[in-house]
N, C-alpha and C. Protein backbone atom coordinates (compact mmCIF):
# COMPACT_ATOMS: atom_id res chain seq x y z
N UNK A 1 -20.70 5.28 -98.16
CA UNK A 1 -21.16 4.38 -99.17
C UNK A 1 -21.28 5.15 -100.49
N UNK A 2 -21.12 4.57 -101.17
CA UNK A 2 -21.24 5.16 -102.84
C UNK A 2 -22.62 4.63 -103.27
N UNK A 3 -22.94 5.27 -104.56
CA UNK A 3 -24.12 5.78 -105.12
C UNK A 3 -24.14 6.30 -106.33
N UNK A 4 -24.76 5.41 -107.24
CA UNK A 4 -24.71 6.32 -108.58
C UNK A 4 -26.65 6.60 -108.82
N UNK A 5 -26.42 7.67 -109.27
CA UNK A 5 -28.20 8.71 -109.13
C UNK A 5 -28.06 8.65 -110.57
N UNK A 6 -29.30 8.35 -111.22
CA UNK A 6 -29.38 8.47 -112.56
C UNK A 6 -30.43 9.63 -112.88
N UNK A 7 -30.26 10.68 -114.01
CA UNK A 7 -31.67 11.26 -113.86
C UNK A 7 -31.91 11.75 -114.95
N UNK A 8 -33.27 11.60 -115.33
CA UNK A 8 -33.76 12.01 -116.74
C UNK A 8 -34.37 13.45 -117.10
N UNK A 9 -33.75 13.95 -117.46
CA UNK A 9 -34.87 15.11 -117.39
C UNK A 9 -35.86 14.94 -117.97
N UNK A 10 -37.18 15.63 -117.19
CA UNK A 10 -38.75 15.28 -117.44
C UNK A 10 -39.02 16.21 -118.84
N UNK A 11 -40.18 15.31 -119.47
CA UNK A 11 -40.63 16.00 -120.43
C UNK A 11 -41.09 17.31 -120.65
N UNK A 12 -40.79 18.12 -121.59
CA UNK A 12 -41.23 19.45 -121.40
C UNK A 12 -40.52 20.74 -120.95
N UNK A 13 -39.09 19.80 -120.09
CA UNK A 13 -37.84 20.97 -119.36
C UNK A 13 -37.05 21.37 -120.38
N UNK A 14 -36.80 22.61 -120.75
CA UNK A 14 -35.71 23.20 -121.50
C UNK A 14 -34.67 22.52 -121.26
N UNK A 15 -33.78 21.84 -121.83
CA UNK A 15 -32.46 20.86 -122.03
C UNK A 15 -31.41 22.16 -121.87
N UNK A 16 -30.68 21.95 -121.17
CA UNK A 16 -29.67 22.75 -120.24
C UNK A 16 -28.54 22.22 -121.51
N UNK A 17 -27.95 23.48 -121.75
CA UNK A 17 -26.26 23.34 -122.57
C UNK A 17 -25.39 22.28 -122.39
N UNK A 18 -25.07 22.47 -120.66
CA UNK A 18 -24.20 21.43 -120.20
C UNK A 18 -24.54 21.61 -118.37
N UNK A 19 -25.40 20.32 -118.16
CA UNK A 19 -25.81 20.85 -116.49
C UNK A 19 -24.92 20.22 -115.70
N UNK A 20 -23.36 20.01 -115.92
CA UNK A 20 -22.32 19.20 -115.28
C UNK A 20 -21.76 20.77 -114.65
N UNK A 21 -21.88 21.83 -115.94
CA UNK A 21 -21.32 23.54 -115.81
C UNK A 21 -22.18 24.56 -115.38
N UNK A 22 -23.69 23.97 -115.34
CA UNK A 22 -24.68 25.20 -115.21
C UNK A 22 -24.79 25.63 -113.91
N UNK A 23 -25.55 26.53 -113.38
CA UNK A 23 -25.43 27.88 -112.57
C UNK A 23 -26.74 26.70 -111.36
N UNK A 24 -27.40 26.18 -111.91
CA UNK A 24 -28.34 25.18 -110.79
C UNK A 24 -27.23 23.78 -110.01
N UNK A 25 -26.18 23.14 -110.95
CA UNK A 25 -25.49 22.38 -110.34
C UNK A 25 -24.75 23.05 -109.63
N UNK A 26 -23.72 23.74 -109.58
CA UNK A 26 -23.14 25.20 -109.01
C UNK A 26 -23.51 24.83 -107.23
N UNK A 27 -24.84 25.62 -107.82
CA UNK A 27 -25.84 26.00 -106.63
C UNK A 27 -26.19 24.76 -105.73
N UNK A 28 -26.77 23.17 -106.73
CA UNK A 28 -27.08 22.45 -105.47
C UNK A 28 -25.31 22.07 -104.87
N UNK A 29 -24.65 21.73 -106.01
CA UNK A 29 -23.37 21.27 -105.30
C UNK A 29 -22.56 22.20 -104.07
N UNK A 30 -23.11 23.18 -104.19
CA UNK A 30 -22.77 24.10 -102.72
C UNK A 30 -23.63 24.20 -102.15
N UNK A 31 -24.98 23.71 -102.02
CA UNK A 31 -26.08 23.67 -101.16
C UNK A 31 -25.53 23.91 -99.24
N UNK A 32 -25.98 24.40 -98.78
CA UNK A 32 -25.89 24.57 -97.45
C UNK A 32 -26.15 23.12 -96.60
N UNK A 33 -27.40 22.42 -97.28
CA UNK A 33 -27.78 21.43 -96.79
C UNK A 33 -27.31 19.78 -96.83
N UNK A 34 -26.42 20.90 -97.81
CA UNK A 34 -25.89 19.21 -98.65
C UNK A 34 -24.05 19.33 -98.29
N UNK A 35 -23.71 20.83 -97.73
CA UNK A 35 -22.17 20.54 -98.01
C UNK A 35 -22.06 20.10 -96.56
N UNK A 36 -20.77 19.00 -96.80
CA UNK A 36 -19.75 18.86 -95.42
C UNK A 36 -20.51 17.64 -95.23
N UNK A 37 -21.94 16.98 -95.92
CA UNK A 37 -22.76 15.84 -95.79
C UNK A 37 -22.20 14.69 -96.42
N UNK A 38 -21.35 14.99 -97.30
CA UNK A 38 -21.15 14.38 -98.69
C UNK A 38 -19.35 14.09 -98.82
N UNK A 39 -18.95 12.86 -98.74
CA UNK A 39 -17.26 13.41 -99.08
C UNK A 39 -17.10 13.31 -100.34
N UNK A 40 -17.96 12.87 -101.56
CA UNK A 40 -17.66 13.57 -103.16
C UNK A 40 -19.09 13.48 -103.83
N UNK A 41 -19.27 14.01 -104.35
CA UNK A 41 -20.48 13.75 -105.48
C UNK A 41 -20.02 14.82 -106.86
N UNK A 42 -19.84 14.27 -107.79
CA UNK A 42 -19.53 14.68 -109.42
C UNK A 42 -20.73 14.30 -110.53
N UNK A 43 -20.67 15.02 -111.32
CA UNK A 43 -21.82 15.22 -111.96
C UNK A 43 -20.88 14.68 -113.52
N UNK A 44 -22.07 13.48 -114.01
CA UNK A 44 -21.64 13.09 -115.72
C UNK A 44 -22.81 13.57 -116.82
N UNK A 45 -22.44 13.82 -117.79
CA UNK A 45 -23.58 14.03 -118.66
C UNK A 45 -22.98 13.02 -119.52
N UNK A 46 -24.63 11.64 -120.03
CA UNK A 46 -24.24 10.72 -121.11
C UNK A 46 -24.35 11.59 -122.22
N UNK A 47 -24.04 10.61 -123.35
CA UNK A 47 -23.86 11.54 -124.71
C UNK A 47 -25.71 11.06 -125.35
N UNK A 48 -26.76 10.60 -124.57
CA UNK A 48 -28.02 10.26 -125.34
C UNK A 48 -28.30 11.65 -125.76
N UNK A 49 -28.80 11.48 -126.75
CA UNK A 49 -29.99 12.55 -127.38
C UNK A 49 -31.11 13.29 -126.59
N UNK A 50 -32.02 12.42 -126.64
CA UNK A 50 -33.34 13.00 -126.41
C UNK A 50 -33.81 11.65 -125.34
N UNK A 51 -34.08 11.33 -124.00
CA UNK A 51 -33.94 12.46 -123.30
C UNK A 51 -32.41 12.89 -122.74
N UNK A 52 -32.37 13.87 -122.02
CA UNK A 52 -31.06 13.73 -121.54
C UNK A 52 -30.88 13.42 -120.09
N UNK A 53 -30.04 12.39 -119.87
CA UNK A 53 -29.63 11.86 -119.03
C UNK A 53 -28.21 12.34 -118.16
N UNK A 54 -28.03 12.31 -116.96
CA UNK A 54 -26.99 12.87 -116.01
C UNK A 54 -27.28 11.74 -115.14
N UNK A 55 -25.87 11.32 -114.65
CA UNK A 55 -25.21 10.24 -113.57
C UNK A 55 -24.49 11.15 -112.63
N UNK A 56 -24.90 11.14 -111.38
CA UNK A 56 -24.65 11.68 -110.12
C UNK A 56 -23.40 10.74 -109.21
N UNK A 57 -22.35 10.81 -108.99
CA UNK A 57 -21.60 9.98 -108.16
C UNK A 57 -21.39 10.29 -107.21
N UNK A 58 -21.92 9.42 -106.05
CA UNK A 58 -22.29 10.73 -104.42
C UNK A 58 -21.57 9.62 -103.61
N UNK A 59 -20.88 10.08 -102.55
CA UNK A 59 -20.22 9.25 -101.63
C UNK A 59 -20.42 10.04 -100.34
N UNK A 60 -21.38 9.10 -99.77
CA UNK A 60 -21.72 9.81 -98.29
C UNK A 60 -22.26 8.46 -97.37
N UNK A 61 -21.97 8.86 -96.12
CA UNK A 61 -22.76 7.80 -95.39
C UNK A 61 -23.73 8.04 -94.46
N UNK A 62 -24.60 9.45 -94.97
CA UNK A 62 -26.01 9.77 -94.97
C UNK A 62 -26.84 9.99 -95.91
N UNK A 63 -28.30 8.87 -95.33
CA UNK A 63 -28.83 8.54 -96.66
C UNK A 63 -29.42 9.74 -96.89
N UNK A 64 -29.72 10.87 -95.92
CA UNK A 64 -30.76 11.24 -96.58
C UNK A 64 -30.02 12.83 -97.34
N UNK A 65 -28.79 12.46 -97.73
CA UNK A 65 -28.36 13.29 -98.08
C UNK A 65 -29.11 12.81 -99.99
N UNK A 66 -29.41 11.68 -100.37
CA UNK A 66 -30.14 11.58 -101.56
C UNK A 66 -31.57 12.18 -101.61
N UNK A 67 -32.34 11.96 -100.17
CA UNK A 67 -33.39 12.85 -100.26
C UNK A 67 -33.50 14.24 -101.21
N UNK A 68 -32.43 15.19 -100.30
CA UNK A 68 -32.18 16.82 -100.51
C UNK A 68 -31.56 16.75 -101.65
N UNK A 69 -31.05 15.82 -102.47
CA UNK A 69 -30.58 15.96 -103.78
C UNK A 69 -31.51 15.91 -104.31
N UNK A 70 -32.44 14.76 -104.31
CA UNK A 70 -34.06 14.44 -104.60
C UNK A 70 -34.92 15.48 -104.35
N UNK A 71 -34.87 16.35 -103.42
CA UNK A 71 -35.62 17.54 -103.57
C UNK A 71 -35.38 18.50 -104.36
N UNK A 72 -33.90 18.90 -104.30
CA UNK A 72 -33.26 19.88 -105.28
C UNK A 72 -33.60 19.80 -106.96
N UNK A 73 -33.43 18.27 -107.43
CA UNK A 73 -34.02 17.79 -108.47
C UNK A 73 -34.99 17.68 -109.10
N UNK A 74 -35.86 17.46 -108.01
CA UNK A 74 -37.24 16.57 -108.70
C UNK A 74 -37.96 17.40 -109.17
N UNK A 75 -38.11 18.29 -109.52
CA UNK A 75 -38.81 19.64 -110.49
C UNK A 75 -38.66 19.43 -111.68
N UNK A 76 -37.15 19.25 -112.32
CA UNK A 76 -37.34 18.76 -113.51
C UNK A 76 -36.46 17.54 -114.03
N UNK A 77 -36.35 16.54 -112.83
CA UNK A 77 -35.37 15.55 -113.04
C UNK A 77 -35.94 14.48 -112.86
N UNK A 78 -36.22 12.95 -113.41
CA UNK A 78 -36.54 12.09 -112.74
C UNK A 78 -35.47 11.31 -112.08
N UNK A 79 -34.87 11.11 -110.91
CA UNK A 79 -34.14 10.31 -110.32
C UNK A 79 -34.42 9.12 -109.86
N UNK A 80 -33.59 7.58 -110.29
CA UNK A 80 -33.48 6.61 -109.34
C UNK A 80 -31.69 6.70 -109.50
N UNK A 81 -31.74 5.93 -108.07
CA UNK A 81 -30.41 6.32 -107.27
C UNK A 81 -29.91 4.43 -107.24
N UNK A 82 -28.82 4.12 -106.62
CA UNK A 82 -28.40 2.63 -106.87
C UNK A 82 -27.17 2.82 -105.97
N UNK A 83 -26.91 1.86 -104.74
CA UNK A 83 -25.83 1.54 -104.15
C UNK A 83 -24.60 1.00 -104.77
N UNK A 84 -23.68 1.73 -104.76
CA UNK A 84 -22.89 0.59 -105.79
C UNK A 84 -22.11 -0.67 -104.81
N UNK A 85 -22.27 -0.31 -103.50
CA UNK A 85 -21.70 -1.44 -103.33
C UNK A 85 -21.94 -2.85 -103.39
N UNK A 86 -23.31 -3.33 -103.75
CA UNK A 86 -23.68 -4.22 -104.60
C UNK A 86 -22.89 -4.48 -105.93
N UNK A 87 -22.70 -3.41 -106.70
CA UNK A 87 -21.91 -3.63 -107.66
C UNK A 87 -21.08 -4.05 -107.14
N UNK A 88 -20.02 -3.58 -106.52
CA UNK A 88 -18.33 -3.92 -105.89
C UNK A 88 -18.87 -5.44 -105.40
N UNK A 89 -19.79 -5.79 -104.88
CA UNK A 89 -19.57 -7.43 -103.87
C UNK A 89 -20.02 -8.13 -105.32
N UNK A 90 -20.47 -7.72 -106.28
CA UNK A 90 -20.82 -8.39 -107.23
C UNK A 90 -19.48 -9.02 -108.93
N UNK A 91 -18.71 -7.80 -108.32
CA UNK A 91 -17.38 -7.73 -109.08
C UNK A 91 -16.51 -8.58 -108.53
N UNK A 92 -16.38 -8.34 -107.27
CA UNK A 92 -15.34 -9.31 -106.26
C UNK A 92 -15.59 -10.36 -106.12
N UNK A 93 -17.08 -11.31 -106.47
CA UNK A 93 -17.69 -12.63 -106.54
C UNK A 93 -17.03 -12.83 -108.11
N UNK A 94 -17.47 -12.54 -108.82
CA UNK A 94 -17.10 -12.78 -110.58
C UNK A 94 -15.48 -12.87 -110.26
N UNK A 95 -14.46 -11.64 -109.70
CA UNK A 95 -13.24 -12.10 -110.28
C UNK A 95 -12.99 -13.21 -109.62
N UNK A 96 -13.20 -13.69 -107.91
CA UNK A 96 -13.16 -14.92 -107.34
C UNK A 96 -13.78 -16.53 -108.37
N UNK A 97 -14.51 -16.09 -108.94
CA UNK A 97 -15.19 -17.35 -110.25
C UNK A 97 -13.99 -17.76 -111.26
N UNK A 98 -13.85 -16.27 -111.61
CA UNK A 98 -13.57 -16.20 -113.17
C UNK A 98 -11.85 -16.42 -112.95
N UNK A 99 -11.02 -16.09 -111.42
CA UNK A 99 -10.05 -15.89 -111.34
C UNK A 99 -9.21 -14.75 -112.01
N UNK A 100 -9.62 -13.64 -112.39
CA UNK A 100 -9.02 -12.56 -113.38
C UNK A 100 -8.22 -11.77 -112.36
């Protein structure tokens, strides 16, 4: 199942250069706990200002592989996470409406 993780960094965290390249994504994205769990997860940085925001795209069909991301994170990240396949049954209803 797919998954998009949204996360803010919390007030007060030093704002990372680029945490799509930094030495902590690196690290969880090779996590021990997390590899071979996951068949993709990619990291986006939006272009907001202040705070800064990162979109997680995780495709796994264990949930609690969001947990251990959620742990890895939550120090200085706020995460909510979102199924997208709601999105997809929600796209495939609209083009069935709209006929597109």
């Amino acid at each position: 199942m797919l998954y998009v993780s949204v996360c803010t960094l919390k007030e007060g965290i030093q704002r990372p250069v680029s945490f799509g390249k930094s030495e902590e994504w690196k690290r969880i994205s090779r996590d021990d706990a997390l590899h071979g769990r996951y068949k993709r997860i990619k990291c986006y940085e939006t272009l907001s200002d202040s705070p800064l925001k990162i979109m997680l795209l995780i495709d796994s069909d264990e949930t609690d592989v969001l947990k251990a991301l959620s742990d890895d994170l939550g120090d200085k990240w706020d995460m909510t996470t979102y199924p997208l396949h709601e999105l997809h049954e929600i796209i495939e209803e609209d083009h069935a409406v709209i006929a597109g």
